[in-house]
N, C-alpha and C. Protein backbone atom coordinates (compact mmCIF):
# COMPACT_ATOMS: atom_id res chain seq x y z
N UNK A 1 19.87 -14.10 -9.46
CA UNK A 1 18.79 -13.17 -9.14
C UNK A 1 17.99 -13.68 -7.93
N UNK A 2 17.63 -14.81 -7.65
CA UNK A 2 16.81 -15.67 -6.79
C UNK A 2 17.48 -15.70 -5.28
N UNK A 3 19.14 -15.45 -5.75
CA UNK A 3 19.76 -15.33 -4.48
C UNK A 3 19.82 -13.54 -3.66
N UNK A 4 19.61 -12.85 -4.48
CA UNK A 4 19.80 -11.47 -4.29
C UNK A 4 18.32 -11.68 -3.68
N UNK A 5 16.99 -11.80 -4.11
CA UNK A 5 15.93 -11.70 -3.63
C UNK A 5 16.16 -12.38 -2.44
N UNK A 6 16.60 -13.44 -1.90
CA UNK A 6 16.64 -14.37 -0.82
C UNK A 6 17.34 -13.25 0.41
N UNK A 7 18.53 -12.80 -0.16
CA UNK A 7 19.48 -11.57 0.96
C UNK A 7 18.73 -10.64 1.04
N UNK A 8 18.12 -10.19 0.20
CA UNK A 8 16.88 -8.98 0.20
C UNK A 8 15.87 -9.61 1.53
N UNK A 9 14.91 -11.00 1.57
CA UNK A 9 13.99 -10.68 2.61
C UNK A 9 15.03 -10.83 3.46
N UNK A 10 16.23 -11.56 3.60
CA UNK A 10 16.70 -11.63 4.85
C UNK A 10 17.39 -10.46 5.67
N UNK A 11 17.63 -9.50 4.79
CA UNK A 11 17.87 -8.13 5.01
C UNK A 11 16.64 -7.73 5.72
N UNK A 12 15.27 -7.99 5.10
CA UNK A 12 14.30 -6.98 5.68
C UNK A 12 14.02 -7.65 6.93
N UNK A 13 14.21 -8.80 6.94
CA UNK A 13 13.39 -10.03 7.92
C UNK A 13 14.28 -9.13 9.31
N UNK A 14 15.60 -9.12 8.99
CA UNK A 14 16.70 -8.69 10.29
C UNK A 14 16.51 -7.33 10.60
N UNK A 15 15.80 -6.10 9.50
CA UNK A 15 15.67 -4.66 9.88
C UNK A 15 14.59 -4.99 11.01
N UNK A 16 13.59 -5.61 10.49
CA UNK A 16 12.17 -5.43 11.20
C UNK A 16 12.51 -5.76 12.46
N UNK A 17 13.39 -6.97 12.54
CA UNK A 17 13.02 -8.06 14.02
C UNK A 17 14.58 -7.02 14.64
N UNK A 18 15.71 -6.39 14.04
CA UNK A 18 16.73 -5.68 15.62
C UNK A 18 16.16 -4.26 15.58
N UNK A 19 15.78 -3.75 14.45
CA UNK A 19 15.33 -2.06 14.22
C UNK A 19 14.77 -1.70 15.13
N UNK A 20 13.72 -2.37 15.42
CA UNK A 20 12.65 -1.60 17.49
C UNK A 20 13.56 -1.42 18.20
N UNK A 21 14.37 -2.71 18.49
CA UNK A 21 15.19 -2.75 19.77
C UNK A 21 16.11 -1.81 19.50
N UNK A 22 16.95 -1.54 18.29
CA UNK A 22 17.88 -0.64 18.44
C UNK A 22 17.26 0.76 18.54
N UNK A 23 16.25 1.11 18.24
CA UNK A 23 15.75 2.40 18.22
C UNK A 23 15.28 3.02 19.65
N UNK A 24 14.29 1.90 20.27
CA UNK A 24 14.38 1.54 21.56
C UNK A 24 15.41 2.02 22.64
N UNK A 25 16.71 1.49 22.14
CA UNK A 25 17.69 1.81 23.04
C UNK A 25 18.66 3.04 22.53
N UNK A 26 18.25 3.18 21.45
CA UNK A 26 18.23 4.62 20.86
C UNK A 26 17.73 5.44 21.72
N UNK A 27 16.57 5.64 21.74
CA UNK A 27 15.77 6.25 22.49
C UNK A 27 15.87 6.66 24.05
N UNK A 28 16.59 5.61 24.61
CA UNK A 28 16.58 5.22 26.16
C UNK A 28 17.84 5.85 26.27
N UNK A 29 18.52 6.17 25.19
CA UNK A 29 20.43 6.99 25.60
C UNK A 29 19.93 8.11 25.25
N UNK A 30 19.24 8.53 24.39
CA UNK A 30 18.68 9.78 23.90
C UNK A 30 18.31 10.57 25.40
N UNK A 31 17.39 9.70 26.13
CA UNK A 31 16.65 10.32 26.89
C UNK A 31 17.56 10.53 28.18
N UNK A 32 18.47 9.79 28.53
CA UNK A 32 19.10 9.73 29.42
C UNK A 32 20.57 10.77 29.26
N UNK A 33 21.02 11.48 28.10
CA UNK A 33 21.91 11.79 27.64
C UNK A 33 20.55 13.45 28.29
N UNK A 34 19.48 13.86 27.60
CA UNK A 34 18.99 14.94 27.78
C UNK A 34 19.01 15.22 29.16
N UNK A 35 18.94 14.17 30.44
CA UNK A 35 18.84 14.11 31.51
C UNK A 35 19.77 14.57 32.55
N UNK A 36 21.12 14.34 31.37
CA UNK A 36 22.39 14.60 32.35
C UNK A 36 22.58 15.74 31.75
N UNK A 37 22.21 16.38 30.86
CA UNK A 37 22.60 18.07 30.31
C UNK A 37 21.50 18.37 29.67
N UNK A 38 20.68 18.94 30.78
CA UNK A 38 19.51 19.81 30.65
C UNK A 38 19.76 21.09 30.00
N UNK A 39 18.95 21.62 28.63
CA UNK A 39 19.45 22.95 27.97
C UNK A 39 18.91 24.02 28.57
């Protein structure tokens, strides 16, 4: 059980600290994808 809790913060520890950046660059193809095919 102690080990599941341990993968658990390290799960959250890794959403928090790549999640911006990937969303981030989510964001930055998002915007650049609307750019090249304007509706």
């Amino acid at each position: 059980m102690a080990a599941k809790r341990g993968k658990l913060r390290t799960l959250v520890t890794l959403v928090t600290t790549v999640g911006p950046i990937v969303y981030k660059f989510y964001k930055k193809q998002q915007a650049k994808k609307s750019i090249n095919n304007p509706k």
